[in-house]
Protein backbone atom coordinates (compact mmCIF):
# COMPACT_ATOMS: atom_id res chain seq x y z
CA UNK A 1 10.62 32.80 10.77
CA UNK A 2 12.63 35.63 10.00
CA UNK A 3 10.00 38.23 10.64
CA UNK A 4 9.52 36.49 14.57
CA UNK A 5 13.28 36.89 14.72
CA UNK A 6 12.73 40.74 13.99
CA UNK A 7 13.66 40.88 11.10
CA UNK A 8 12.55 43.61 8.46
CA UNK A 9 11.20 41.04 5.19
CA UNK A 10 10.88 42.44 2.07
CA UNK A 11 9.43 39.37 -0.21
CA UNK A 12 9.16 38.99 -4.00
CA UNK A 13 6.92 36.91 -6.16
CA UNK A 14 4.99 36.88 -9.25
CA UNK A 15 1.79 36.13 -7.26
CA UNK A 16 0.65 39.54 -6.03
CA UNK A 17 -2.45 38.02 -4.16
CA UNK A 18 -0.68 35.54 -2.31
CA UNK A 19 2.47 37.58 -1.77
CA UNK A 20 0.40 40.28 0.19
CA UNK A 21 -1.14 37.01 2.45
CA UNK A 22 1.65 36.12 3.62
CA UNK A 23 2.93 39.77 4.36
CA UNK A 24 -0.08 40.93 5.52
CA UNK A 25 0.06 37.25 8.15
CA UNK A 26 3.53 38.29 9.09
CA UNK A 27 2.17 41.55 9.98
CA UNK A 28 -0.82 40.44 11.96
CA UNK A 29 1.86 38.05 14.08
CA UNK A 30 3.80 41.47 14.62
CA UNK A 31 6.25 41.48 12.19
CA UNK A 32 7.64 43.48 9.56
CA UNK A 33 6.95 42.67 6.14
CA UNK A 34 6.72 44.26 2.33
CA UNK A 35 5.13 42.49 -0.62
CA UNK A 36 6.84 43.51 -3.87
CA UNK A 37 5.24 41.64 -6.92
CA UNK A 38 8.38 40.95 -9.19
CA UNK A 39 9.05 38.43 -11.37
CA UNK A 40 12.49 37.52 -11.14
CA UNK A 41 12.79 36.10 -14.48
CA UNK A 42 13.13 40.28 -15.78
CA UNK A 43 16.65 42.25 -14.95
CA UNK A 44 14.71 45.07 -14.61
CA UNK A 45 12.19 44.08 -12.63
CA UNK A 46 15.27 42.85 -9.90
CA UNK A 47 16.88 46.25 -10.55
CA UNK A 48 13.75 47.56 -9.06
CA UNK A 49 13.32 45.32 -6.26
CA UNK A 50 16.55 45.73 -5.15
CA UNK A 51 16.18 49.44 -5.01
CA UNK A 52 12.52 49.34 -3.49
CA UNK A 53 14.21 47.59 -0.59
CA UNK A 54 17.18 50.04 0.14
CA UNK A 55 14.98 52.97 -0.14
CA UNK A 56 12.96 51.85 2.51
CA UNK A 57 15.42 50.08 4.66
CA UNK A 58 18.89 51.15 3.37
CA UNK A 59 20.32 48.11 3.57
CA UNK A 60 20.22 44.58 2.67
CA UNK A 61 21.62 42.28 5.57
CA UNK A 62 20.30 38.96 3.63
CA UNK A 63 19.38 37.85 0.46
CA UNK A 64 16.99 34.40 0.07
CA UNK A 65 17.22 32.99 -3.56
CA UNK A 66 14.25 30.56 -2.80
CA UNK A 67 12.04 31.17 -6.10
CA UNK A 68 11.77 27.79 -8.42
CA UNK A 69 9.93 25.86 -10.64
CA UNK A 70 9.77 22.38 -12.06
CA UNK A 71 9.44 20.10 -15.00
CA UNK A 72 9.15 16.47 -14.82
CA UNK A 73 9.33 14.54 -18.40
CA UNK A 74 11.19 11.57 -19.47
CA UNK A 75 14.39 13.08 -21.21
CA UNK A 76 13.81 11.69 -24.57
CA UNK A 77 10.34 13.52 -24.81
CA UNK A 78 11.90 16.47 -22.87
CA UNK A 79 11.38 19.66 -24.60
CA UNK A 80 14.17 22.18 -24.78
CA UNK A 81 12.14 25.93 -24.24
CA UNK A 82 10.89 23.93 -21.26
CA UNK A 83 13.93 23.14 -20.06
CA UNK A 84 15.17 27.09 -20.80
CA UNK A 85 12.20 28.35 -18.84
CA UNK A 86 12.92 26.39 -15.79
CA UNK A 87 16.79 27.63 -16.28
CA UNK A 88 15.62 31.12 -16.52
CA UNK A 89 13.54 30.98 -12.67
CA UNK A 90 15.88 28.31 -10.82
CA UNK A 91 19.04 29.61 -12.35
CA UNK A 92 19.44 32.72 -13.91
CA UNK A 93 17.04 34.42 -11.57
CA UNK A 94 19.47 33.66 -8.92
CA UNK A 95 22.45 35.46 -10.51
CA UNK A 96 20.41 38.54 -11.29
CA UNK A 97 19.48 38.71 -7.57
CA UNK A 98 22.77 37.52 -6.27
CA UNK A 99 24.19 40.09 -8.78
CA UNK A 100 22.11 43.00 -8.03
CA UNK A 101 22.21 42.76 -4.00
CA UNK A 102 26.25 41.98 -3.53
CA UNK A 103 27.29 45.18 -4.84
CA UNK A 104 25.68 46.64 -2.15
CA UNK A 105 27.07 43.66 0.63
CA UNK A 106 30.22 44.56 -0.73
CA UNK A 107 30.45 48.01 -0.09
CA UNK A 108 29.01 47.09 3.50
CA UNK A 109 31.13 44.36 3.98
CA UNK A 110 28.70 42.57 5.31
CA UNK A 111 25.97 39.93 3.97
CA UNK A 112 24.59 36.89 3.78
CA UNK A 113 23.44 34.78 0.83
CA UNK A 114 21.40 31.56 1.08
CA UNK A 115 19.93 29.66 -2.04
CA UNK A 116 17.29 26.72 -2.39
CA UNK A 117 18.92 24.28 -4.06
CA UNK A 118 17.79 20.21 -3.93
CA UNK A 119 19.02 16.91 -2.77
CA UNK A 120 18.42 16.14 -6.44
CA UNK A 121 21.26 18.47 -7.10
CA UNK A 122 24.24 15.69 -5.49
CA UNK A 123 22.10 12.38 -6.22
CA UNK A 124 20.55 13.30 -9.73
CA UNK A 125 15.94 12.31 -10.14
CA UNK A 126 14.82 10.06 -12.71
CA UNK A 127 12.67 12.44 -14.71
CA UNK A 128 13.84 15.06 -13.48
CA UNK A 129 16.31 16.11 -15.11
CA UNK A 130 15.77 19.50 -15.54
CA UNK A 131 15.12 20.55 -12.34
CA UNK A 132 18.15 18.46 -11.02
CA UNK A 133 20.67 20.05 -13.16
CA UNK A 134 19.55 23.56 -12.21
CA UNK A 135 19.62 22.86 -8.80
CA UNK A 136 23.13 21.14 -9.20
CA UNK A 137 24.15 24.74 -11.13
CA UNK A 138 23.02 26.17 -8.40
CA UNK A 139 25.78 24.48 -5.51
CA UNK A 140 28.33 25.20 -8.46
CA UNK A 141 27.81 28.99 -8.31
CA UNK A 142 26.57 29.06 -4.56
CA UNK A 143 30.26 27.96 -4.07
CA UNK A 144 32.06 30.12 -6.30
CA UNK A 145 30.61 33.24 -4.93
CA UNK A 146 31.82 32.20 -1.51
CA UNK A 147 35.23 31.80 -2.77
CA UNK A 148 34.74 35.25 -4.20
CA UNK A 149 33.29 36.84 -1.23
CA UNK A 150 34.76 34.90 1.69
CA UNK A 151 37.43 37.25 2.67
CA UNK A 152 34.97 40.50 3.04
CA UNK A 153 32.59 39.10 5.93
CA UNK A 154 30.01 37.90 3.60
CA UNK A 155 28.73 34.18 3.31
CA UNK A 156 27.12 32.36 0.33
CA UNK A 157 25.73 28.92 1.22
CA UNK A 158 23.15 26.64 -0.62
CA UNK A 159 20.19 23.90 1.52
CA UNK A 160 19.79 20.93 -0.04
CA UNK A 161 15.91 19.78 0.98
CA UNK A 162 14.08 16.70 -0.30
CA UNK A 163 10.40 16.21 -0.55
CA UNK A 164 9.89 19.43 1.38
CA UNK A 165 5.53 19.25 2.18
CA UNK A 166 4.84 22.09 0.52
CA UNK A 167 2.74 22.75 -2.86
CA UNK A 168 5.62 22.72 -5.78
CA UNK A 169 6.67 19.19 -4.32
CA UNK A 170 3.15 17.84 -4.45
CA UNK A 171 2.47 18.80 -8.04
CA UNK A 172 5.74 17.25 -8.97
CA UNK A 173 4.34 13.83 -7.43
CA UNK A 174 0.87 14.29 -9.14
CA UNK A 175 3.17 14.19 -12.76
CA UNK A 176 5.46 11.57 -11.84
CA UNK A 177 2.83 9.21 -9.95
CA UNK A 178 0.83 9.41 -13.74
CA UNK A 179 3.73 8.72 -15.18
CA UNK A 180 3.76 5.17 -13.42
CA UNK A 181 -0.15 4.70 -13.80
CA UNK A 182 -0.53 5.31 -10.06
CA UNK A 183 -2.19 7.84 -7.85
CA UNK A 184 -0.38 11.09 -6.12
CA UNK A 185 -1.41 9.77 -3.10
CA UNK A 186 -0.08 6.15 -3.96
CA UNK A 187 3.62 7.59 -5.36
CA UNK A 188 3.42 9.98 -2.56
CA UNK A 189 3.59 7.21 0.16
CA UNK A 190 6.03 5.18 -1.37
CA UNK A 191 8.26 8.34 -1.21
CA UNK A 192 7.30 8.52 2.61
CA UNK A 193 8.27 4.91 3.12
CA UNK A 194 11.54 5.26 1.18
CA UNK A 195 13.29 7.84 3.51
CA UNK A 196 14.65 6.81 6.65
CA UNK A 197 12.27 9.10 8.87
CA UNK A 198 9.29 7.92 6.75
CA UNK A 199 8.16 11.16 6.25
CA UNK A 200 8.53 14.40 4.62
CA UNK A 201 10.59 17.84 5.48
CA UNK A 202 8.52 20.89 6.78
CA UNK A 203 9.06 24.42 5.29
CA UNK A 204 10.28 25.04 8.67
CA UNK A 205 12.93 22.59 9.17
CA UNK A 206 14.45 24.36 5.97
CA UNK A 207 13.89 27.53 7.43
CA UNK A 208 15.25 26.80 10.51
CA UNK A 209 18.65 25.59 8.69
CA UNK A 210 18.45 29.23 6.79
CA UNK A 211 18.08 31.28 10.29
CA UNK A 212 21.14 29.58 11.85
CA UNK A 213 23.09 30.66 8.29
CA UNK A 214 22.19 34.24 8.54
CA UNK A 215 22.85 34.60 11.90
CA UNK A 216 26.11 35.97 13.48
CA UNK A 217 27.02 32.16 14.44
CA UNK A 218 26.74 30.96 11.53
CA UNK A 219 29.52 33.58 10.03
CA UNK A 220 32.10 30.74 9.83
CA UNK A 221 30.23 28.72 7.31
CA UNK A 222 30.30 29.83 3.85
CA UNK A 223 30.23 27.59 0.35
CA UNK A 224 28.31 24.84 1.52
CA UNK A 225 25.28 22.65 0.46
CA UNK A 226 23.34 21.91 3.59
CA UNK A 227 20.81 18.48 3.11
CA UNK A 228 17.57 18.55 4.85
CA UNK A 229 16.50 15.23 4.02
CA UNK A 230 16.00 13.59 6.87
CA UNK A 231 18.76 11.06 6.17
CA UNK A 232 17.91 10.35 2.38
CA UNK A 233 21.38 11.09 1.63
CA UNK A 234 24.46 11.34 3.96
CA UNK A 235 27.56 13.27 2.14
């Protein structure tokens, strides 16, 4: 959405193959896009990125903290290095990358930082407690580095989706629905039927929420956690 909004979109993920699809589709629409394999999870590797991106653009106008992963387990058979690799992508990833680009919003004065965090985050998941914790780490330092940043023109804001349609959210169901001796499809309805739109989030809804926060409008908002649930929650 970004790239039809002309914007330059330099993306990063572990998955070189399906990184360069979805550049290479951005491209074919008329848009500007660069695939950069990185895995997020290595300092250096982020060093890299970030300097891949300025040499080819000079600048870095926004910064999308949208990589995750997720663990479902009941908490007593949780097991910690499981838990410390999904801290590692959903939250330390995020302060290496918040890290590495700000330096260079600061010295522009100028920015805009929007992170991926969960509804899970404000209403904790049975199960999931991994994955809800990060997320809730996340809206704890979305915030603080708006409180840090607020005064020099850049914003740092966090959207709070829920059973977004998309791949990671359907492999979480798969887990959980075996967990209850039932089918994804089966635990997958009952999650329809639960929220009050009786259905689930598009990528684009979320993306749509991210546009309006790294546009010029949307300067005046800064250290908040933004649900797209379609009425799950109301806070």
């Amino acid at each position: 959405m970004a790239a039809e909004a002309g914007a330059r979109v330099v993306m990063a993920s572990r998955s070189a193959d399906e990184l360069e699809q979805a550049a290479a589709e951005i491209r074919d629409g008329g848009g500007e896009a660069r695939a950069v394999p990185t895995d997020v999870t290595d300092a250096d590797a982020v060093k890299a990125l970030v300097k891949t991106t300025l040499d080819a653009y000079d600048r870095i106008d926004v910064l999308v903290n949208n990589a995750a992963t997720n663990y479902v387990a009941n908490l007593v058979m949780a097991k910690e290095d499981a838990l410390r690799r999904l801290y590692d992508v959903n939250v330390f990833a995020v302060f290496r990358c918040t890290q590495a680009v700000l330096r260079h919003m600061i010295r522009r004065k100028s920015g805009r930082i929007v992170n991926i965090s969960s509804v899970s985050a404000k209403v904790g998941a049975a199960y999931n407690s991994a994955y809800a914790s990060s997320k809730a780490a996340l809206i704890g330092f979305t915030k603080s580095v708006a409180r840090e940043t607020a005064r020099i023109g850049i914003t740092s804001n966090a959207i709070c989706p829920w059973h977004v349609d998309t791949e990671l959210v359907h492999e979480a169901m798969t887990h959980r629905a075996k967990m209850f001796g039932k089918t994804a499809e089966e635990y997958l309805e009952e999650i329809v039927v639960s929220s009050p739109q009786q259905r689930l989030i598009t990528a684009r809804e979320v993306g749509a929420v991210a546009m309006m926060l790294m546009s010029h409008e949307g300067r005046g908002i800064t250290g908040q956690a933004i649900n797209v649930c379609g009425g799950t929650v109301m806070d």
